[in-house]
PDB file of N, CA and C in Angstrom:
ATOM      1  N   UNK A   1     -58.324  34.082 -80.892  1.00  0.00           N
ATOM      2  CA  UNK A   1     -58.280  35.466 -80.497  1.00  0.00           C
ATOM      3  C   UNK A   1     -57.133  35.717 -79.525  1.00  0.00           C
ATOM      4  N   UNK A   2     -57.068  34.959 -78.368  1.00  0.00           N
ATOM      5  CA  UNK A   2     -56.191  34.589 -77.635  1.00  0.00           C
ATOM      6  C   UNK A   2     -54.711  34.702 -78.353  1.00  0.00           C
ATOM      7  N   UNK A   3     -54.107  34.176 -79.273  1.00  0.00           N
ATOM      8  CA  UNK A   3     -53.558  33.825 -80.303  1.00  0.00           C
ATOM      9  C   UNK A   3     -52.651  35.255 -81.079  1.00  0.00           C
ATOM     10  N   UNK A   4     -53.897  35.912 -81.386  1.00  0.00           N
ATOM     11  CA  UNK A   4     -53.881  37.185 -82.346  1.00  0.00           C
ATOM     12  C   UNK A   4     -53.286  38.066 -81.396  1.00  0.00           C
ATOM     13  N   UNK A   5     -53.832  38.274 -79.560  1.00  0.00           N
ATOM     14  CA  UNK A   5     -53.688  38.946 -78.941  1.00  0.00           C
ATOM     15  C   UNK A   5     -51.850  38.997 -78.874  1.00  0.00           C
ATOM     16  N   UNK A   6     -51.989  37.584 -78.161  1.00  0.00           N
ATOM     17  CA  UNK A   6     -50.395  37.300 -77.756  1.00  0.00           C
ATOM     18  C   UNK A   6     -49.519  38.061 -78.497  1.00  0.00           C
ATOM     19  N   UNK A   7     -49.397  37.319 -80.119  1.00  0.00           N
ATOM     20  CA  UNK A   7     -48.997  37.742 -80.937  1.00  0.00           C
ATOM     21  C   UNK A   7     -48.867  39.685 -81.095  1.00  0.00           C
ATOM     22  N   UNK A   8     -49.382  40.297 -81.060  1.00  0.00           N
ATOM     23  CA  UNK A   8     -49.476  41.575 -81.303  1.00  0.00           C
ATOM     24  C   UNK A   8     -48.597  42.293 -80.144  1.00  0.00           C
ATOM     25  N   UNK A   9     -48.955  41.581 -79.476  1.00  0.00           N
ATOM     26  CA  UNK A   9     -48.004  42.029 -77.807  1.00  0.00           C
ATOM     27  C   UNK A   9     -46.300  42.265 -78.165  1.00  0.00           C
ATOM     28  N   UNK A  10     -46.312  41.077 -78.891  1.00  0.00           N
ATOM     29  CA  UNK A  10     -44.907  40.254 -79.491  1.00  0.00           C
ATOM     30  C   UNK A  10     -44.459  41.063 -80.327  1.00  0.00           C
ATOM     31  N   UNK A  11     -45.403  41.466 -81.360  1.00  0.00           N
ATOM     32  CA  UNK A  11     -44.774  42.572 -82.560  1.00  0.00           C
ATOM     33  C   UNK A  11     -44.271  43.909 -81.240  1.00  0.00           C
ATOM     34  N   UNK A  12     -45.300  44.183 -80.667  1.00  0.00           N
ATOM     35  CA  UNK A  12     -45.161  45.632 -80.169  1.00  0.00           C
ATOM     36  C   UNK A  12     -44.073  45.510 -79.175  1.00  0.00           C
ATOM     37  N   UNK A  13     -43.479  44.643 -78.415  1.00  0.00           N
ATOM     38  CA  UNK A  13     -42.333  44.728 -78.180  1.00  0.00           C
ATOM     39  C   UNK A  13     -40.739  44.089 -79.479  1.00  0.00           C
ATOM     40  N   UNK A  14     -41.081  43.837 -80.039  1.00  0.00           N
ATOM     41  CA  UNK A  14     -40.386  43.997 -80.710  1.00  0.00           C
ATOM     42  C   UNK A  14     -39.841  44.816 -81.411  1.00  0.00           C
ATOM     43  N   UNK A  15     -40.680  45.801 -81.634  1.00  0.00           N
ATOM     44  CA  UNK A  15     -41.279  46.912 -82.249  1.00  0.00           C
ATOM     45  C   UNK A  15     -40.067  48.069 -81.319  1.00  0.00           C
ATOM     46  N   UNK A  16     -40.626  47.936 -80.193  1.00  0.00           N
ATOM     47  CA  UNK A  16     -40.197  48.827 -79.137  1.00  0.00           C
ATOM     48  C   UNK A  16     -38.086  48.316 -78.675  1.00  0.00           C
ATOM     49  N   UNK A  17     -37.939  47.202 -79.375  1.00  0.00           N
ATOM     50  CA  UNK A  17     -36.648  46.315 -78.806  1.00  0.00           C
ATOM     51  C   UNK A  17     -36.036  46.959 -80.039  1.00  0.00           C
ATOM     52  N   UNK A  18     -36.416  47.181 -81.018  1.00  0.00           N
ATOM     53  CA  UNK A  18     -36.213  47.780 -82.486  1.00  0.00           C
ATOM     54  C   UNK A  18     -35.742  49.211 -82.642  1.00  0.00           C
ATOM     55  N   UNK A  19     -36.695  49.952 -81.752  1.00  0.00           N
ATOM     56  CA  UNK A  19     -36.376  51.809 -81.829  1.00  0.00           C
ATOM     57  C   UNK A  19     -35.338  51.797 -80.238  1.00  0.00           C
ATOM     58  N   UNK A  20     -35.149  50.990 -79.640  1.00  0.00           N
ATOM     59  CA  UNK A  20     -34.157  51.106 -78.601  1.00  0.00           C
ATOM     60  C   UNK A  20     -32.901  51.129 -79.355  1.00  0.00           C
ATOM     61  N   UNK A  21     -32.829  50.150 -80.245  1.00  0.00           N
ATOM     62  CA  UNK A  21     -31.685  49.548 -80.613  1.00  0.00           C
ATOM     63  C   UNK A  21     -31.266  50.838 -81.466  1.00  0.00           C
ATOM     64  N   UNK A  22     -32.049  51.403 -82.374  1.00  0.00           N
ATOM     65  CA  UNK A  22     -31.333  52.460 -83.548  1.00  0.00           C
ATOM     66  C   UNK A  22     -31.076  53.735 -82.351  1.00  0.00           C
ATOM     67  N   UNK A  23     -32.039  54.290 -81.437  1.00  0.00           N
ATOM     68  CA  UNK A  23     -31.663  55.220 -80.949  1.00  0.00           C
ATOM     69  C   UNK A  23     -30.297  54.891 -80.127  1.00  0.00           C
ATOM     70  N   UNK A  24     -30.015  53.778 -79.663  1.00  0.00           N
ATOM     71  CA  UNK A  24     -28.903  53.458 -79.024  1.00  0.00           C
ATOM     72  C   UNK A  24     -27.709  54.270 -79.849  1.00  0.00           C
ATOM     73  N   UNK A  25     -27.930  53.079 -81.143  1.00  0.00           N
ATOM     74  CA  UNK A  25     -26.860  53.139 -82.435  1.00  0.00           C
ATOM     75  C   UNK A  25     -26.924  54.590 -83.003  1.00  0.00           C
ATOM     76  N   UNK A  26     -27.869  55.354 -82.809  1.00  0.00           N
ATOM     77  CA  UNK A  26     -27.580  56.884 -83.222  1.00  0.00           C
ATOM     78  C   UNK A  26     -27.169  57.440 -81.893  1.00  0.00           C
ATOM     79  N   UNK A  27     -27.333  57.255 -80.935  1.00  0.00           N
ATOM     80  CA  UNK A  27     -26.851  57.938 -80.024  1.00  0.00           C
ATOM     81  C   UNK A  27     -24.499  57.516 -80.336  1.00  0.00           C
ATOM     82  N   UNK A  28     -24.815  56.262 -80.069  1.00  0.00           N
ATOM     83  CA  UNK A  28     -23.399  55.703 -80.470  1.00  0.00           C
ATOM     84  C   UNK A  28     -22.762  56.799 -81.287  1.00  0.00           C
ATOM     85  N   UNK A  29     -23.424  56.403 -82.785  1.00  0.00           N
ATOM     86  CA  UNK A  29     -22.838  57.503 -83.836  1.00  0.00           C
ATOM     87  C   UNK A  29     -22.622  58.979 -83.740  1.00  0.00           C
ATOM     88  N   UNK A  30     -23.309  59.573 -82.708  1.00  0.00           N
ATOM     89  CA  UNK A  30     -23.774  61.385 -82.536  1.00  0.00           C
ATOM     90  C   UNK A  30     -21.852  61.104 -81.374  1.00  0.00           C
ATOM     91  N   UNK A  31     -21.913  60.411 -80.618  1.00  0.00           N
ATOM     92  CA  UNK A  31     -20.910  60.427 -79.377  1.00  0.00           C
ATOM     93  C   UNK A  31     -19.464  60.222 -80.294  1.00  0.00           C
ATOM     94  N   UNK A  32     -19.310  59.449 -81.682  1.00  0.00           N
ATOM     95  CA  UNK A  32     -18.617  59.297 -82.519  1.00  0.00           C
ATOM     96  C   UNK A  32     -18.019  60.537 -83.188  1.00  0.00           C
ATOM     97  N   UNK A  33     -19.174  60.490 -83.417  1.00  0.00           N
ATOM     98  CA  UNK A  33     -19.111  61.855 -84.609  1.00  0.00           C
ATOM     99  C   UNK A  33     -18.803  63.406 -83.604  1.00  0.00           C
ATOM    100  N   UNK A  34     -18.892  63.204 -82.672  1.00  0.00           N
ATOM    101  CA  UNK A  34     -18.556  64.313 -81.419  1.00  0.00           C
ATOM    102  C   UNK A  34     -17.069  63.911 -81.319  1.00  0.00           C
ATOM    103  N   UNK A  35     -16.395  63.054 -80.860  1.00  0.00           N
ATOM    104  CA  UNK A  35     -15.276  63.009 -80.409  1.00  0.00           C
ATOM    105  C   UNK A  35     -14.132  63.251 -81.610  1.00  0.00           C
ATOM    106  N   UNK A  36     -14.673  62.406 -83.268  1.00  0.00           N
ATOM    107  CA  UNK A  36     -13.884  63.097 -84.327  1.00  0.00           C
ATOM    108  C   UNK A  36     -13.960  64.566 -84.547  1.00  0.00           C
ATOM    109  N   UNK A  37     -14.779  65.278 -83.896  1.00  0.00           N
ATOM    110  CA  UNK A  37     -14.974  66.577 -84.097  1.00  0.00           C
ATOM    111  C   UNK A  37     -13.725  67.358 -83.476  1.00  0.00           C
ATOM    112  N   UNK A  38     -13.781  66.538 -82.492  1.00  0.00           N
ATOM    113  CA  UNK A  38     -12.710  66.950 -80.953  1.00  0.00           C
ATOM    114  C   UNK A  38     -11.357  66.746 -80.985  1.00  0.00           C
ATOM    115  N   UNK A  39     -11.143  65.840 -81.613  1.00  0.00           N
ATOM    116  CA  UNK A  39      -9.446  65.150 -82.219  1.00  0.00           C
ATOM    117  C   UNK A  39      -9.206  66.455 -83.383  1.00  0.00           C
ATOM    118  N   UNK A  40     -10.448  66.857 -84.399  1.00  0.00           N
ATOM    119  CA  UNK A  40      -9.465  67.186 -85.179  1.00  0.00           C
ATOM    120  C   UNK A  40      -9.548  68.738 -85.048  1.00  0.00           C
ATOM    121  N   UNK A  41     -10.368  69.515 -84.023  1.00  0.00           N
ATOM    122  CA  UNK A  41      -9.551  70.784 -83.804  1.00  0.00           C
ATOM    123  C   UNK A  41      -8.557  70.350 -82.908  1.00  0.00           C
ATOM    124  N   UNK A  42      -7.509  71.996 -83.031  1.00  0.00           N
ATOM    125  CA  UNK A  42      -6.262  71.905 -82.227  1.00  0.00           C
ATOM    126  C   UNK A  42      -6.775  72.447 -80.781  1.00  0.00           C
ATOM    127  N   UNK A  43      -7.919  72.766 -80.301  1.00  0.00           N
ATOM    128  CA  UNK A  43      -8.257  73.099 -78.970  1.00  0.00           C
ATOM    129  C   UNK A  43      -8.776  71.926 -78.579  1.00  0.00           C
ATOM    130  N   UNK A  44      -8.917  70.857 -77.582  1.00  0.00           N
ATOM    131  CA  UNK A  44      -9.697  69.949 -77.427  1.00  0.00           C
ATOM    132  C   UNK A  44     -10.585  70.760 -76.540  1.00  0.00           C
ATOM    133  N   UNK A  45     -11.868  70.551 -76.386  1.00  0.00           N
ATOM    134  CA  UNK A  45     -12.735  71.116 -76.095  1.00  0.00           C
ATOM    135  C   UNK A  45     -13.552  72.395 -76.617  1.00  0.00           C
ATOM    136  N   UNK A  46     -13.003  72.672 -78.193  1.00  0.00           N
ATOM    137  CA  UNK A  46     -13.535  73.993 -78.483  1.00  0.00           C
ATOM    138  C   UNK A  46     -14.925  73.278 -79.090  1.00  0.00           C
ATOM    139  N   UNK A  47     -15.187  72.456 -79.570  1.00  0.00           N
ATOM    140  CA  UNK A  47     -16.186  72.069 -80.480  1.00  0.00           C
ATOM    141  C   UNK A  47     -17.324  72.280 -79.008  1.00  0.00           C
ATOM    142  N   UNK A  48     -16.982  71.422 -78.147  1.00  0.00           N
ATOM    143  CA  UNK A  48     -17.993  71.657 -76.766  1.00  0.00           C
ATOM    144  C   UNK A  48     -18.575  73.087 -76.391  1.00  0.00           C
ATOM    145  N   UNK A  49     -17.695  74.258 -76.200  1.00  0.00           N
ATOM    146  CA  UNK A  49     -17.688  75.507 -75.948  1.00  0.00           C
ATOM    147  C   UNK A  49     -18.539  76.374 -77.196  1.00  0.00           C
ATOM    148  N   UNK A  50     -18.650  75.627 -78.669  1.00  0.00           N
ATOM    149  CA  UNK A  50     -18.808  76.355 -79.501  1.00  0.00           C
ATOM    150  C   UNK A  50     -20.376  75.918 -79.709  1.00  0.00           C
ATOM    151  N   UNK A  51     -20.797  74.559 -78.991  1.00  0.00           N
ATOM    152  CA  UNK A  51     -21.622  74.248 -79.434  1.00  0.00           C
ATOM    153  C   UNK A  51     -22.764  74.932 -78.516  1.00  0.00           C
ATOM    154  N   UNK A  52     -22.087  75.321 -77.247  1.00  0.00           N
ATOM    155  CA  UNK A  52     -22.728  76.373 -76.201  1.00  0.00           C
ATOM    156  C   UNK A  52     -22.889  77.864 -76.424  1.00  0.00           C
ATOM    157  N   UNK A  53     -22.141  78.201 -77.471  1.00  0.00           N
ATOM    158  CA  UNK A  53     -22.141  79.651 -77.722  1.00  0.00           C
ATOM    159  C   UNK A  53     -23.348  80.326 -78.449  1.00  0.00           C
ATOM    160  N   UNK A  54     -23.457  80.996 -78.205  1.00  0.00           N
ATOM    161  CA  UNK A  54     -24.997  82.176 -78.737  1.00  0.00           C
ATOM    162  C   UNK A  54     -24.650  81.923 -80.370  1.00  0.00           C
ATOM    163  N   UNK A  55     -23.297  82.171 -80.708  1.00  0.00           N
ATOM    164  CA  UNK A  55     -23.263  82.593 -82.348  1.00  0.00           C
ATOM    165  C   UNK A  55     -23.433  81.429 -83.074  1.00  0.00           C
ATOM    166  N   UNK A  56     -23.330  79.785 -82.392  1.00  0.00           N
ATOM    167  CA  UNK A  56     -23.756  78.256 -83.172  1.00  0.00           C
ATOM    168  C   UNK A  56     -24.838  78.452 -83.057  1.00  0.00           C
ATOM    169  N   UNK A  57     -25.454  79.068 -82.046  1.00  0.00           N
ATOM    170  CA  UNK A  57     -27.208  79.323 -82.491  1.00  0.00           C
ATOM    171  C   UNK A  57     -27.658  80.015 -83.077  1.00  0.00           C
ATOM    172  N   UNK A  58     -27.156  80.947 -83.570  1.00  0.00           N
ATOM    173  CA  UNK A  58     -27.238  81.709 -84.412  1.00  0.00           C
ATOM    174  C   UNK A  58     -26.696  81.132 -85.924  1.00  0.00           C
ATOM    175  N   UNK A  59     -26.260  80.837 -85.582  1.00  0.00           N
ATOM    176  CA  UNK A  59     -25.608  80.297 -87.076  1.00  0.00           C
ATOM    177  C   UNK A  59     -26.893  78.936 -87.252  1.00  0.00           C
ATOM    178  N   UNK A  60     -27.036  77.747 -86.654  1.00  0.00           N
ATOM    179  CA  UNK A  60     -28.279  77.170 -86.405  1.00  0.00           C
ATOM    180  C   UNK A  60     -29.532  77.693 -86.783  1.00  0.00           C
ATOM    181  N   UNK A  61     -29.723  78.921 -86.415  1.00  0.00           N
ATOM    182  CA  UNK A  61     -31.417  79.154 -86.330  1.00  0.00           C
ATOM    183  C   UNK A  61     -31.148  80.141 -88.245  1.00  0.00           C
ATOM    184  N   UNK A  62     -30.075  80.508 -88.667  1.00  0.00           N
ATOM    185  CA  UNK A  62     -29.752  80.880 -90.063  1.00  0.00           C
ATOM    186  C   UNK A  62     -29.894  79.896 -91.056  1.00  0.00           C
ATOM    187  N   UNK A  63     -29.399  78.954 -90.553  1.00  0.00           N
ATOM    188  CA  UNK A  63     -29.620  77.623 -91.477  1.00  0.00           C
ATOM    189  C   UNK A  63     -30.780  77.007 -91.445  1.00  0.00           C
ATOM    190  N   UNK A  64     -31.754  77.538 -90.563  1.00  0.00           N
ATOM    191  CA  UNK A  64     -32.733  77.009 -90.386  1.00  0.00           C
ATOM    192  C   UNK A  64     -33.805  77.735 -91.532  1.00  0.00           C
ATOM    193  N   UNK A  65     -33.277  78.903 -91.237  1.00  0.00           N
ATOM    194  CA  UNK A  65     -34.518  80.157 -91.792  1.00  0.00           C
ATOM    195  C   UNK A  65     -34.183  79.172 -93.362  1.00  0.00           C
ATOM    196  N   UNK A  66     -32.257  79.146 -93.871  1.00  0.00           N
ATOM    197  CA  UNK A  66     -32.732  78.943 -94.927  1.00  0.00           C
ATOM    198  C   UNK A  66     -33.194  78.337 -95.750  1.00  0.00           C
ATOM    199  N   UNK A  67     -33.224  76.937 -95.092  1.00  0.00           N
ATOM    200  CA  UNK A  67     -33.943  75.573 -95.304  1.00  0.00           C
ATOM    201  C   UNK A  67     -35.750  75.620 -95.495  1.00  0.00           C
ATOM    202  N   UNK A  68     -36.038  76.815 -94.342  1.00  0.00           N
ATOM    203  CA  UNK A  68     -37.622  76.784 -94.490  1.00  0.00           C
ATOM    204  C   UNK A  68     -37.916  77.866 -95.668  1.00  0.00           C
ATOM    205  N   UNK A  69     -36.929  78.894 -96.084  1.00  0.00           N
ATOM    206  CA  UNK A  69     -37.573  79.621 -96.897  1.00  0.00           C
ATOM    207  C   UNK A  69     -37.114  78.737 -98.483  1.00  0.00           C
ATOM    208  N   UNK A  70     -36.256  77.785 -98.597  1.00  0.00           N
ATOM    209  CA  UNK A  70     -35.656  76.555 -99.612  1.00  0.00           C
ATOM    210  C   UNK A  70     -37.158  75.759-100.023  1.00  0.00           C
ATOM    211  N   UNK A  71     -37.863  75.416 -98.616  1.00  0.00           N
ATOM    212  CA  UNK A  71     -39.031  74.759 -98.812  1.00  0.00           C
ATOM    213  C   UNK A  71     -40.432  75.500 -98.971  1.00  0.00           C
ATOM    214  N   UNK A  72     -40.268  76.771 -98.252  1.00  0.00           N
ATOM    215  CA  UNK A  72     -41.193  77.758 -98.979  1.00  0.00           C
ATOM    216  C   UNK A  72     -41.599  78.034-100.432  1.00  0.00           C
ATOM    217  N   UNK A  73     -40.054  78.157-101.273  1.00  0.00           N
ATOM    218  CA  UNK A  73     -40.087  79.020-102.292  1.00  0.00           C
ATOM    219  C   UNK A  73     -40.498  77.023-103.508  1.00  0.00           C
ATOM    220  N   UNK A  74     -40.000  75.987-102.854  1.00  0.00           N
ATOM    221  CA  UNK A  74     -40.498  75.101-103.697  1.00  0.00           C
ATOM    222  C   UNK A  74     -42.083  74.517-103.447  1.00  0.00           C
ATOM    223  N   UNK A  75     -42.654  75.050-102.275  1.00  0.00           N
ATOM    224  CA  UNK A  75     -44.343  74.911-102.161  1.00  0.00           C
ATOM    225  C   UNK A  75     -44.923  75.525-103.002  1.00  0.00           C
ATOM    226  N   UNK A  76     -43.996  77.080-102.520  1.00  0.00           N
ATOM    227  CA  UNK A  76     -44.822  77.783-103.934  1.00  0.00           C
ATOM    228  C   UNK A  76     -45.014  77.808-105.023  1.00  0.00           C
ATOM    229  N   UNK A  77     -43.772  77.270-105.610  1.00  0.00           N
ATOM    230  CA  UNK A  77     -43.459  76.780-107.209  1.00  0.00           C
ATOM    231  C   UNK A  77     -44.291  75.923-107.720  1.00  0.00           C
ATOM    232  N   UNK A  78     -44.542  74.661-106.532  1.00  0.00           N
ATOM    233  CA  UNK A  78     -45.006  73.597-106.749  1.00  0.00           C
ATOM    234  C   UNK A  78     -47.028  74.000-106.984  1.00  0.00           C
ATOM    235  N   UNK A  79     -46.973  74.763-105.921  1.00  0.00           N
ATOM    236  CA  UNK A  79     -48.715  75.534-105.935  1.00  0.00           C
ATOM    237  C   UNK A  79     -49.115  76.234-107.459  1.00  0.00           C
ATOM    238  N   UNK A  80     -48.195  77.237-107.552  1.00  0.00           N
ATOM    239  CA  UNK A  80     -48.392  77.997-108.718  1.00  0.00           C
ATOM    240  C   UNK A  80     -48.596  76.913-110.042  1.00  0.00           C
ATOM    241  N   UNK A  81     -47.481  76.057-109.932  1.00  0.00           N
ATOM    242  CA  UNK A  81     -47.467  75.067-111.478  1.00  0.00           C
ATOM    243  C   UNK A  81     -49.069  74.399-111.383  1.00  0.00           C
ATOM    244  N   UNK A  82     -49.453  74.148-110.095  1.00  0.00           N
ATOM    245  CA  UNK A  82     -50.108  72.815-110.362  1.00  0.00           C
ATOM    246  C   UNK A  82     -51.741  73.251-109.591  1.00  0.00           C
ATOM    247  N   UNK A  83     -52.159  74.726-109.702  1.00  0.00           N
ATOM    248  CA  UNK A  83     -53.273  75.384-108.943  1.00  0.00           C
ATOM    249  C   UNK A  83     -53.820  76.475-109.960  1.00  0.00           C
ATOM    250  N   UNK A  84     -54.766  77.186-109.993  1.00  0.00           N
ATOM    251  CA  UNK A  84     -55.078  78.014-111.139  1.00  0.00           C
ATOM    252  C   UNK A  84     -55.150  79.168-109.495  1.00  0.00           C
ATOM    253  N   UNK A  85     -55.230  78.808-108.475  1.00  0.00           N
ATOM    254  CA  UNK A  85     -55.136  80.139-107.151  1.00  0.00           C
ATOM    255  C   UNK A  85     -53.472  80.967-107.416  1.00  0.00           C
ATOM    256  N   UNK A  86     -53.849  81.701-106.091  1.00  0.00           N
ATOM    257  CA  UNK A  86     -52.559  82.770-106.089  1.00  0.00           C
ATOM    258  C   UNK A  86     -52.267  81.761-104.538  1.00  0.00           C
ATOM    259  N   UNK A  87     -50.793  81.853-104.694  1.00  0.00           N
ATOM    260  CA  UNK A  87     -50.455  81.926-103.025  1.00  0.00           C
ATOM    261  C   UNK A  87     -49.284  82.754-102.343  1.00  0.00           C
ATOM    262  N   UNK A  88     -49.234  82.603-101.043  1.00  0.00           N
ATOM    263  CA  UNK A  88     -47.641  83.575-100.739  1.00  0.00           C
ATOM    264  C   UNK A  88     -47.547  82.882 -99.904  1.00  0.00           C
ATOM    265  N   UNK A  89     -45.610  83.313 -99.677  1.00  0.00           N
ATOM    266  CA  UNK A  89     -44.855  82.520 -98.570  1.00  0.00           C
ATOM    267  C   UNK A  89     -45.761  83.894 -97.359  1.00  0.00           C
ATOM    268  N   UNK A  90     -46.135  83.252 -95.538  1.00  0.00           N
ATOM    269  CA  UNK A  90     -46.681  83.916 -94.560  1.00  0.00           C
ATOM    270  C   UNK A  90     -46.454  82.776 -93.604  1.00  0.00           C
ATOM    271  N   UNK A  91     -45.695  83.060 -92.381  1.00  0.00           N
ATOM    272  CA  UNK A  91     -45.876  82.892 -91.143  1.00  0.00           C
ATOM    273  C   UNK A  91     -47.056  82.382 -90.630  1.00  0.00           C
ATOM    274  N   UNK A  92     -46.676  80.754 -90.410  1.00  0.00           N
ATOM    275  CA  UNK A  92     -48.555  80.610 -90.382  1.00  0.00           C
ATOM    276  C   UNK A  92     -48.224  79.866 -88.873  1.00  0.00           C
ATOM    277  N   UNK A  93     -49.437  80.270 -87.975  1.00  0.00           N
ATOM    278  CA  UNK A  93     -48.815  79.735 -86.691  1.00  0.00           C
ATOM    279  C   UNK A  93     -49.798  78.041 -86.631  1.00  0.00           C
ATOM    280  N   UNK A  94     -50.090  77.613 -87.783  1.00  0.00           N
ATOM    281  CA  UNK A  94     -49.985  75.914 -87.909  1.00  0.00           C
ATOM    282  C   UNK A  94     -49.024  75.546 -88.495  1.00  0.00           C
ATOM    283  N   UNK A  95     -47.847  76.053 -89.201  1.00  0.00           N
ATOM    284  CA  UNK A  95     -46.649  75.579 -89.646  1.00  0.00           C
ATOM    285  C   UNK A  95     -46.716  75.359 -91.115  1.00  0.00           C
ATOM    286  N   UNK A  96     -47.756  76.091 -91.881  1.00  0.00           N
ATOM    287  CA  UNK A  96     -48.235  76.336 -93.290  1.00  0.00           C
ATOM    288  C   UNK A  96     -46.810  76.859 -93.946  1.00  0.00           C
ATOM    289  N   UNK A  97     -46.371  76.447 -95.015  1.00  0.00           N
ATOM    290  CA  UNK A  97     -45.329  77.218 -95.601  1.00  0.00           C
ATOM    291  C   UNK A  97     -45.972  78.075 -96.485  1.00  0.00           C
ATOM    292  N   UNK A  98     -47.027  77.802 -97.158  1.00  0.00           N
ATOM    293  CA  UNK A  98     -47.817  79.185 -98.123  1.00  0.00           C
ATOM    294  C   UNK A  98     -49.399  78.999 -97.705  1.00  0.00           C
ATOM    295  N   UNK A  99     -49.334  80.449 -97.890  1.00  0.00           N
ATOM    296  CA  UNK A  99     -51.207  80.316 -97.414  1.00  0.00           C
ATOM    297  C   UNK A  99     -51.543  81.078 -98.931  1.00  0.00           C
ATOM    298  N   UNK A 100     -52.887  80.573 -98.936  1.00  0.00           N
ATOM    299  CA  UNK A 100     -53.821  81.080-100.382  1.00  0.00           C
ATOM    300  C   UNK A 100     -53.899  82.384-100.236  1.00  0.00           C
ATOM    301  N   UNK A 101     -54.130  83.097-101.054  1.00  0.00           N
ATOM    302  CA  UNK A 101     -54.827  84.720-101.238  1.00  0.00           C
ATOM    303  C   UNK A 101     -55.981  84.255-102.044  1.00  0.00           C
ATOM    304  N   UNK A 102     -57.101  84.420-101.219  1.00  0.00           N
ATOM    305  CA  UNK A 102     -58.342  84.489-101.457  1.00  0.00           C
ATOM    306  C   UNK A 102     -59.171  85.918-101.591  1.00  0.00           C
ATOM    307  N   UNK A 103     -59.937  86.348-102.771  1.00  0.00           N
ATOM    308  CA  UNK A 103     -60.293  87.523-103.046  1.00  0.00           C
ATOM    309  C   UNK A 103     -61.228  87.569-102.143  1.00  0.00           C
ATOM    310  N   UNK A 104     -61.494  89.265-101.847  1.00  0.00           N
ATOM    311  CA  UNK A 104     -62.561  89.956-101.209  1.00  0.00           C
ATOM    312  C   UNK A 104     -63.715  89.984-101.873  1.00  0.00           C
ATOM    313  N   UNK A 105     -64.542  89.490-102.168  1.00  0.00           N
ATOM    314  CA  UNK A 105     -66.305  89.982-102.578  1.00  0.00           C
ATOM    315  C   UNK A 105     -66.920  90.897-102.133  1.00  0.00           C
ATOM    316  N   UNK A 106     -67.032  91.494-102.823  1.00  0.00           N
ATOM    317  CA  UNK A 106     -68.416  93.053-101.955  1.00  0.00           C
ATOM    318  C   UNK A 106     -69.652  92.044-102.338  1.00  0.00           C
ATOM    319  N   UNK A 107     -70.499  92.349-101.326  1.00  0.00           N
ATOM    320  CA  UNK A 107     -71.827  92.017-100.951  1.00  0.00           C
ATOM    321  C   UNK A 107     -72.829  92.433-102.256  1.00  0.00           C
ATOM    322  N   UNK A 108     -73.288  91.953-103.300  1.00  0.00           N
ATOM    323  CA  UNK A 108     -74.614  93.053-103.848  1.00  0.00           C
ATOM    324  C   UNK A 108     -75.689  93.383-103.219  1.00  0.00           C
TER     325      UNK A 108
END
């Protein structure tokens, strides 16, 4: 038991010596991929300034919409082919990309 314990300790830092190492190496690559950004405009420093500006967030939160409504419109595709229900793309504040339309019943 003793044994099993040790051992597991061992994975879980390893484990942990493992996601240091890639976030390192993506951090590396992001600082890379920043500075070729920087060489190849003719402003050095515009990529920095642009990445602060309202309109990259804007442009950001556009690419965003259209990625989620990209994955919307293939939930739904995917619902409709493979469901005999109705569904629609709705704003779901659990992060639902389609919610069901479920009929109303009157009471007899």
């Amino acid at each position: 038991w003793i044994f099993n314990s040790t051992r597991l300790e061992l994975d879980h830092k390893n484990e942990n010596k493992n996601r240091v190492a890639i976030l390192a190496e993506l951090d590396k690559e992001k600082r890379k991929l920043l500075m070729q950004n920087q060489s190849s405009t003719n402003h050095p420093g515009a990529s920095i300034a642009l990445a602060r500006s309202p309109l990259n967030k804007d442009f950001r939160d556009h690419a965003e919409q259209q990625h989620i409504a990209a994955q919307q419109k293939a939930a739904l595709q995917h619902a409709h082919a493979h469901s005999s229900g109705y569904f629609i793309t709705q704003d779901s504040a659990f992060g639902n990309l389609i919610l069901p339309v479920l009929p109303r019943l009157e009471a007899e």
